[in-house]
C-alpha atoms as a PDB file:
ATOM      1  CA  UNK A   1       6.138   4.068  20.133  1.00  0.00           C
ATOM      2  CA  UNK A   2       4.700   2.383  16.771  1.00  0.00           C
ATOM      3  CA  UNK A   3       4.214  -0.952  16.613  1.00  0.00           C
ATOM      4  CA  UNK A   4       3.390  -2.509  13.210  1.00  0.00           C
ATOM      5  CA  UNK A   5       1.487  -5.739  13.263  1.00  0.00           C
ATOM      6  CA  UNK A   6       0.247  -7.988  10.497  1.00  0.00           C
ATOM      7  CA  UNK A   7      -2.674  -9.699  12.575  1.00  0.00           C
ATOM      8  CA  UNK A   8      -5.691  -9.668  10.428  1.00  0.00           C
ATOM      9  CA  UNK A   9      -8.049  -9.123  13.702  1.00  0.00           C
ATOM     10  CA  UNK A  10      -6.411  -6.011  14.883  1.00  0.00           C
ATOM     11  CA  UNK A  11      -7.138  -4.216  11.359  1.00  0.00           C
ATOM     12  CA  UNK A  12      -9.444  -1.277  12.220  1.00  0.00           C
ATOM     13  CA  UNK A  13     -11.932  -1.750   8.569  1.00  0.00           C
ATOM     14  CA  UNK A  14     -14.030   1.036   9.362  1.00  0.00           C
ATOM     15  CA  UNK A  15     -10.826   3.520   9.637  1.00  0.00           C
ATOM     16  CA  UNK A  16      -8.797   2.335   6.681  1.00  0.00           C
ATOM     17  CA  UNK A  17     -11.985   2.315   4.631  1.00  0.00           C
ATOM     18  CA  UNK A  18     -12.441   5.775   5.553  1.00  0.00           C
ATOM     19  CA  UNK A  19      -8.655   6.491   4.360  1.00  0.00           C
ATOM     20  CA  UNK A  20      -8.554   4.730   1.127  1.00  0.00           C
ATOM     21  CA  UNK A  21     -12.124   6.579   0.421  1.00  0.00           C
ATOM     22  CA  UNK A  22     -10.270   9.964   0.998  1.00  0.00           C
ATOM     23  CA  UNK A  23      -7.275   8.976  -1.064  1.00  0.00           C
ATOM     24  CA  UNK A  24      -6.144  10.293  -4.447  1.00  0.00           C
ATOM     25  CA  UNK A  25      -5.736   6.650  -6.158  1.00  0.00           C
ATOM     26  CA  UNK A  26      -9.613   5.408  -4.433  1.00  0.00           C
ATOM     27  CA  UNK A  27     -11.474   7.511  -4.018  1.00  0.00           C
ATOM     28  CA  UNK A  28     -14.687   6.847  -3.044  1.00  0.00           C
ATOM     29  CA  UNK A  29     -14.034   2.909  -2.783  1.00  0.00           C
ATOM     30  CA  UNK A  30     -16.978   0.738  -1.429  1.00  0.00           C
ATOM     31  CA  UNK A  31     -16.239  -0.285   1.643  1.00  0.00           C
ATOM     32  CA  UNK A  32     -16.808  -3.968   0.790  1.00  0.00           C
ATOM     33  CA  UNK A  33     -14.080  -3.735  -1.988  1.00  0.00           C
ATOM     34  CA  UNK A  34     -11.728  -2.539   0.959  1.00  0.00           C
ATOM     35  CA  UNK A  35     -12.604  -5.615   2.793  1.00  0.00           C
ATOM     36  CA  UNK A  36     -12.089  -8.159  -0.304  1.00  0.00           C
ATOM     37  CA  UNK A  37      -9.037  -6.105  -0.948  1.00  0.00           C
ATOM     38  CA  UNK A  38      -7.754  -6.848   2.632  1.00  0.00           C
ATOM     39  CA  UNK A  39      -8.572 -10.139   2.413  1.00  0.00           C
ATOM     40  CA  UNK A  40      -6.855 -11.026  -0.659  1.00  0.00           C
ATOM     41  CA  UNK A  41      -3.272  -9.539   0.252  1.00  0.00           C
ATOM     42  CA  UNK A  42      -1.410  -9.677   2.879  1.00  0.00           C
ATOM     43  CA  UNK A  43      -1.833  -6.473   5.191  1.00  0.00           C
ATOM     44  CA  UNK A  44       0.063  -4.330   7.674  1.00  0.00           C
ATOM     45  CA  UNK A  45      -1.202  -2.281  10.631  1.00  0.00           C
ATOM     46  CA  UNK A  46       0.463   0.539  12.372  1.00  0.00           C
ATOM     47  CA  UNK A  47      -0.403   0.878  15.886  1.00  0.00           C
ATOM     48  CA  UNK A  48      -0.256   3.755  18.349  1.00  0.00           C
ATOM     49  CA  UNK A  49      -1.432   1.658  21.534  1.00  0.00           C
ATOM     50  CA  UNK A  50      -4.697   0.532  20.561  1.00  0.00           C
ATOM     51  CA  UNK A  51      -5.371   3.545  17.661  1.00  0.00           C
ATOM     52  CA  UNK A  52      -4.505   2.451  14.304  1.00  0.00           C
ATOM     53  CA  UNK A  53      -2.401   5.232  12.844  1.00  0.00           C
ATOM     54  CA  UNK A  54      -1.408   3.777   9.767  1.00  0.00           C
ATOM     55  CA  UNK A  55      -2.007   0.889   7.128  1.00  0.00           C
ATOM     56  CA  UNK A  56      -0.385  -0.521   3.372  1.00  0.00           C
ATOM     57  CA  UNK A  57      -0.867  -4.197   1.955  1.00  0.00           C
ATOM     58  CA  UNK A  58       1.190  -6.303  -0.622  1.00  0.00           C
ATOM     59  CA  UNK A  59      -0.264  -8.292  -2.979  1.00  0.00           C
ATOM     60  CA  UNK A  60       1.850 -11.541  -3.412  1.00  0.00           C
ATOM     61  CA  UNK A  61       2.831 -14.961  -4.529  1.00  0.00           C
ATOM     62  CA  UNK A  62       5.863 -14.694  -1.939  1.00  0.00           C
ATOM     63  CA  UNK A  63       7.955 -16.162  -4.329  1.00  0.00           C
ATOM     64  CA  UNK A  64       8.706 -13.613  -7.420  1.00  0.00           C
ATOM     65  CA  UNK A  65       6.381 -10.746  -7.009  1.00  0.00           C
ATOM     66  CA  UNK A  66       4.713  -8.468  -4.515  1.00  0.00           C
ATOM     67  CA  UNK A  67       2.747  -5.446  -5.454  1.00  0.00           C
ATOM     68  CA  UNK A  68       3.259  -2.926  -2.112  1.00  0.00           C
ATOM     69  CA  UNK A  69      -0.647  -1.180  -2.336  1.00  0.00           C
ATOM     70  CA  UNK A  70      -2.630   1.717  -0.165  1.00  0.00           C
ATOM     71  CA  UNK A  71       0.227   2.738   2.004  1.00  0.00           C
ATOM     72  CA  UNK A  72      -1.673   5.324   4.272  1.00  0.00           C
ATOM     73  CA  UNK A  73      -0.171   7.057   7.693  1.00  0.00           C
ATOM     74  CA  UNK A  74      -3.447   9.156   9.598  1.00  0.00           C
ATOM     75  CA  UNK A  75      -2.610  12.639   9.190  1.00  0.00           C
ATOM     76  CA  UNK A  76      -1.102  13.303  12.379  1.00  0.00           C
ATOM     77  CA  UNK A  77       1.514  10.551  11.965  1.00  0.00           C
ATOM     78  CA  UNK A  78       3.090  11.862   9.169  1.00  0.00           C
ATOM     79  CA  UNK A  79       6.136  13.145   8.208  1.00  0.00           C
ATOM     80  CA  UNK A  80       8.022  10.987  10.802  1.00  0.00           C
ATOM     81  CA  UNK A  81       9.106   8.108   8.044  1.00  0.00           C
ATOM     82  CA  UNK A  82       6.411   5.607   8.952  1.00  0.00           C
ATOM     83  CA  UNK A  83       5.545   5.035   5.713  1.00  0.00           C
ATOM     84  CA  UNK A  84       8.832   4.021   4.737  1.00  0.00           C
ATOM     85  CA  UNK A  85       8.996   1.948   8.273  1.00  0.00           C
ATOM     86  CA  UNK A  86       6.157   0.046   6.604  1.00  0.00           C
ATOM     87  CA  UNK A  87       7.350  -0.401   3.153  1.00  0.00           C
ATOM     88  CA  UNK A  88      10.301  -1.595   4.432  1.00  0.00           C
ATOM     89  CA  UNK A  89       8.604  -4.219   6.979  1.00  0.00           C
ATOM     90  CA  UNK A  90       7.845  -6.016   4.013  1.00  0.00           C
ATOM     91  CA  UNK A  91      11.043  -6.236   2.241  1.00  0.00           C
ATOM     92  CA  UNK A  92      12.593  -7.487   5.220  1.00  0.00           C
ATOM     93  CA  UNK A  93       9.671 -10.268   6.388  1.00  0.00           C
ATOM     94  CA  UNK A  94      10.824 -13.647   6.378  1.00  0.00           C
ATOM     95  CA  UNK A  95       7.711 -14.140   4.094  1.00  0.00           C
ATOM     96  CA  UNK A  96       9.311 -11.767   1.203  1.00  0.00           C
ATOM     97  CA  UNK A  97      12.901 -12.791   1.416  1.00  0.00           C
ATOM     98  CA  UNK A  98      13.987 -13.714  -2.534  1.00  0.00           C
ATOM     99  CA  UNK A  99      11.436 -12.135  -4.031  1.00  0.00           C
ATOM    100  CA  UNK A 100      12.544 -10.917  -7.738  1.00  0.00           C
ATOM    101  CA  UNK A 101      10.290  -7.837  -7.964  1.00  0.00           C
ATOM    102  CA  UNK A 102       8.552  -5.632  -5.028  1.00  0.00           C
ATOM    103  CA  UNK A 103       6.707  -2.914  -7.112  1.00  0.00           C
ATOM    104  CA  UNK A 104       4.540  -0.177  -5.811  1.00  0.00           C
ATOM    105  CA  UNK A 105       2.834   3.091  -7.495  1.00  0.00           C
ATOM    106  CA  UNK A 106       3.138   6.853  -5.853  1.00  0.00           C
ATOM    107  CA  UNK A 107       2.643  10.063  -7.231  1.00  0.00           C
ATOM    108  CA  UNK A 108       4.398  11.956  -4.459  1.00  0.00           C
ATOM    109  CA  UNK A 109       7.081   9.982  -2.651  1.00  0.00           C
ATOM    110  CA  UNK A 110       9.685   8.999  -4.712  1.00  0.00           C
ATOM    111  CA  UNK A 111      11.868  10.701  -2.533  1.00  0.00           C
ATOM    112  CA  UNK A 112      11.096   8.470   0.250  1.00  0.00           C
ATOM    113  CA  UNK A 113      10.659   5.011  -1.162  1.00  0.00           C
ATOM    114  CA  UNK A 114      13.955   5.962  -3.217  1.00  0.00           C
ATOM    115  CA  UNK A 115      15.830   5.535   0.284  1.00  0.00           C
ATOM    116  CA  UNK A 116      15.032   1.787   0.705  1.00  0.00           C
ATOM    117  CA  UNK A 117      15.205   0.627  -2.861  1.00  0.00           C
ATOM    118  CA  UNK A 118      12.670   1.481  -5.192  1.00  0.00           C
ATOM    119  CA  UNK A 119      13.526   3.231  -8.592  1.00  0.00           C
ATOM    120  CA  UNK A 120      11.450   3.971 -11.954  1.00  0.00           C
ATOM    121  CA  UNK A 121      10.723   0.694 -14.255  1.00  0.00           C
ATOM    122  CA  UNK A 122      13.980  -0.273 -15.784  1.00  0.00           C
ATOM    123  CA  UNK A 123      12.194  -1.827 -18.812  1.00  0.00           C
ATOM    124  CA  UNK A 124       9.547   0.350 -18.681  1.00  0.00           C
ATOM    125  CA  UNK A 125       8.891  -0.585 -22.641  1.00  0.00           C
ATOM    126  CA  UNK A 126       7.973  -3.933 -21.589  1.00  0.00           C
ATOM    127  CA  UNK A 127       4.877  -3.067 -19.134  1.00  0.00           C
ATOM    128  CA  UNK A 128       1.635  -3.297 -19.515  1.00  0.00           C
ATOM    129  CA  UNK A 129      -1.152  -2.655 -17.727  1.00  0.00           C
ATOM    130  CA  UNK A 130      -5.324  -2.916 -18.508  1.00  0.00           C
ATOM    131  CA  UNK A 131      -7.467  -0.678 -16.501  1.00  0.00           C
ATOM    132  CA  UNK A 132     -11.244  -0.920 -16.139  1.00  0.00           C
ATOM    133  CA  UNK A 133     -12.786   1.505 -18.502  1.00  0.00           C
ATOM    134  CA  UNK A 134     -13.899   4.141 -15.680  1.00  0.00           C
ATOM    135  CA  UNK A 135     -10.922   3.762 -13.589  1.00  0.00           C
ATOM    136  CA  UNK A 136      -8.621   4.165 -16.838  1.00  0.00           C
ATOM    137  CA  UNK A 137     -11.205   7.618 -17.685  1.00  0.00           C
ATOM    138  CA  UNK A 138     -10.334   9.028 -14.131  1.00  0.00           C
ATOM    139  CA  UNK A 139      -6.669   8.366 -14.520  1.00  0.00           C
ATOM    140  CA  UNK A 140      -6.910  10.524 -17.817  1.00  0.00           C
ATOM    141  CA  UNK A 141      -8.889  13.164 -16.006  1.00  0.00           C
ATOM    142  CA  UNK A 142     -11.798  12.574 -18.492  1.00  0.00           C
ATOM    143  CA  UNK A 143     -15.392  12.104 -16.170  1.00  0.00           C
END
Protein backbone atom coordinates (compact mmCIF):
# COMPACT_ATOMS: atom_id res chain seq x y z
CA UNK A 1 0.00 0.00 0.00
CA UNK A 2 1.06 3.81 -0.74
CA UNK A 3 0.89 6.13 1.70
CA UNK A 4 1.36 9.81 0.75
CA UNK A 5 2.61 12.10 3.45
CA UNK A 6 3.36 15.79 3.48
CA UNK A 7 5.91 15.71 6.53
CA UNK A 8 8.86 17.71 5.52
CA UNK A 9 11.31 15.20 7.59
CA UNK A 10 10.31 12.10 5.82
CA UNK A 11 11.35 13.71 2.29
CA UNK A 12 14.18 11.48 0.99
CA UNK A 13 16.50 14.88 -0.70
CA UNK A 14 19.11 12.77 -1.95
CA UNK A 15 16.45 10.54 -4.07
CA UNK A 16 14.20 13.27 -5.41
CA UNK A 17 17.31 15.26 -6.29
CA UNK A 18 18.43 12.40 -8.19
CA UNK A 19 14.85 12.34 -10.03
CA UNK A 20 14.38 15.90 -10.86
CA UNK A 21 18.23 15.73 -12.19
CA UNK A 22 17.08 12.88 -14.59
CA UNK A 23 13.93 14.67 -15.62
CA UNK A 24 13.04 16.23 -18.98
CA UNK A 25 11.92 19.81 -17.45
CA UNK A 26 15.50 19.81 -14.85
CA UNK A 27 17.74 18.40 -15.88
CA UNK A 28 20.77 18.52 -14.29
CA UNK A 29 19.37 20.76 -11.29
CA UNK A 30 21.85 21.51 -8.37
CA UNK A 31 20.95 19.75 -5.71
CA UNK A 32 20.79 22.83 -3.45
CA UNK A 33 18.13 24.42 -5.82
CA UNK A 34 16.08 21.11 -5.12
CA UNK A 35 16.36 21.81 -1.51
CA UNK A 36 15.34 25.71 -1.72
CA UNK A 37 12.74 24.48 -4.09
CA UNK A 38 11.37 22.08 -1.38
CA UNK A 39 11.53 24.46 1.04
CA UNK A 40 9.65 27.12 -0.56
CA UNK A 41 6.43 25.00 -1.57
CA UNK A 42 4.60 22.86 -0.01
CA UNK A 43 5.65 19.11 -0.82
CA UNK A 44 4.23 15.61 -1.06
CA UNK A 45 5.89 12.23 -0.46
CA UNK A 46 4.82 8.88 -1.66
CA UNK A 47 5.76 6.13 0.51
CA UNK A 48 6.20 2.40 -0.03
CA UNK A 49 6.97 1.49 3.77
CA UNK A 50 9.95 3.38 4.43
CA UNK A 51 11.17 3.74 0.39
CA UNK A 52 10.08 6.86 -1.11
CA UNK A 53 8.54 5.90 -4.43
CA UNK A 54 7.26 9.03 -5.50
CA UNK A 55 7.26 12.95 -5.00
CA UNK A 56 5.37 16.48 -6.64
CA UNK A 57 5.12 19.97 -4.76
CA UNK A 58 2.67 23.00 -5.18
CA UNK A 59 3.69 26.25 -5.04
CA UNK A 60 0.98 28.38 -3.20
CA UNK A 61 -0.65 31.28 -1.53
CA UNK A 62 -3.55 28.75 -0.46
CA UNK A 63 -5.91 31.22 -1.23
CA UNK A 64 -6.18 31.82 -5.25
CA UNK A 65 -3.34 29.98 -6.79
CA UNK A 66 -1.24 26.86 -6.61
CA UNK A 67 1.27 25.90 -9.19
CA UNK A 68 1.28 21.69 -8.95
CA UNK A 69 5.45 21.26 -9.84
CA UNK A 70 7.97 18.02 -10.30
CA UNK A 71 5.39 15.35 -10.04
CA UNK A 72 7.77 12.23 -10.21
CA UNK A 73 6.66 8.33 -9.47
CA UNK A 74 10.30 5.98 -9.32
CA UNK A 75 10.15 3.95 -12.29
CA UNK A 76 8.82 0.91 -10.91
CA UNK A 77 5.72 2.64 -9.51
CA UNK A 78 4.41 3.70 -12.53
CA UNK A 79 1.66 3.20 -14.55
CA UNK A 80 -0.59 2.37 -11.51
CA UNK A 81 -2.23 6.16 -11.33
CA UNK A 82 -0.07 7.43 -8.50
CA UNK A 83 0.65 10.36 -10.07
CA UNK A 84 -2.78 11.31 -10.42
CA UNK A 85 -3.32 9.95 -6.59
CA UNK A 86 -0.91 12.80 -5.87
CA UNK A 87 -2.20 15.54 -7.96
CA UNK A 88 -5.31 14.95 -6.65
CA UNK A 89 -4.14 14.93 -2.80
CA UNK A 90 -3.76 18.42 -3.29
CA UNK A 91 -6.96 19.48 -4.74
CA UNK A 92 -8.70 17.82 -2.08
CA UNK A 93 -6.36 19.11 1.16
CA UNK A 94 -8.15 21.13 3.50
CA UNK A 95 -5.21 23.58 2.81
CA UNK A 96 -6.34 24.04 -1.07
CA UNK A 97 -10.06 24.05 -0.67
CA UNK A 98 -11.34 27.49 -2.72
CA UNK A 99 -8.54 27.95 -4.52
CA UNK A 100 -9.42 29.82 -8.00
CA UNK A 101 -6.62 28.32 -10.12
CA UNK A 102 -4.46 24.92 -9.59
CA UNK A 103 -2.14 25.00 -12.72
CA UNK A 104 0.52 22.55 -13.59
CA UNK A 105 2.82 21.96 -16.88
CA UNK A 106 3.26 18.27 -18.65
CA UNK A 107 4.36 17.32 -21.87
CA UNK A 108 3.02 13.77 -21.71
CA UNK A 109 0.03 13.31 -19.43
CA UNK A 110 -2.74 15.16 -20.42
CA UNK A 111 -4.53 12.13 -20.57
CA UNK A 112 -4.18 11.56 -16.98
CA UNK A 113 -4.43 14.90 -15.27
CA UNK A 114 -7.50 15.40 -17.79
CA UNK A 115 -9.39 12.78 -15.44
CA UNK A 116 -9.33 14.97 -12.27
CA UNK A 117 -9.76 18.39 -13.77
CA UNK A 118 -7.13 19.94 -15.57
CA UNK A 119 -7.66 21.27 -19.21
CA UNK A 120 -5.50 23.62 -21.67
CA UNK A 121 -5.44 27.56 -20.64
CA UNK A 122 -8.84 28.90 -21.38
CA UNK A 123 -7.42 32.42 -21.95
CA UNK A 124 -4.40 31.28 -23.11
CA UNK A 125 -3.97 34.96 -24.92
CA UNK A 126 -3.71 36.43 -21.61
CA UNK A 127 -0.48 34.43 -20.21
CA UNK A 128 2.65 35.30 -19.83
CA UNK A 129 5.53 33.91 -18.75
CA UNK A 130 9.56 35.22 -18.48
CA UNK A 131 12.12 32.55 -18.52
CA UNK A 132 15.78 32.94 -17.57
CA UNK A 133 17.74 33.38 -20.71
CA UNK A 134 19.37 29.70 -20.66
CA UNK A 135 16.39 27.97 -19.43
CA UNK A 136 14.18 29.86 -22.18
CA UNK A 137 17.38 28.63 -24.94
CA UNK A 138 16.83 24.92 -23.78
CA UNK A 139 13.10 25.16 -24.06
CA UNK A 140 13.73 26.30 -27.79
CA UNK A 141 16.19 23.50 -28.28
CA UNK A 142 18.91 26.15 -29.06
CA UNK A 143 22.37 25.17 -26.69
Amino acid sequence: MVELDDTPARLQLDKIHGWLASSYWSPGIERSLVEKAINGSHALGAYSGDEQIGFARAITDYATFAWIADVWIDEPARRQGLGQKMVNWFIQHPSFTGIRRISLVTADAHEVYSKIGFHSLIRADIFMERLAPDYAARLRGIT
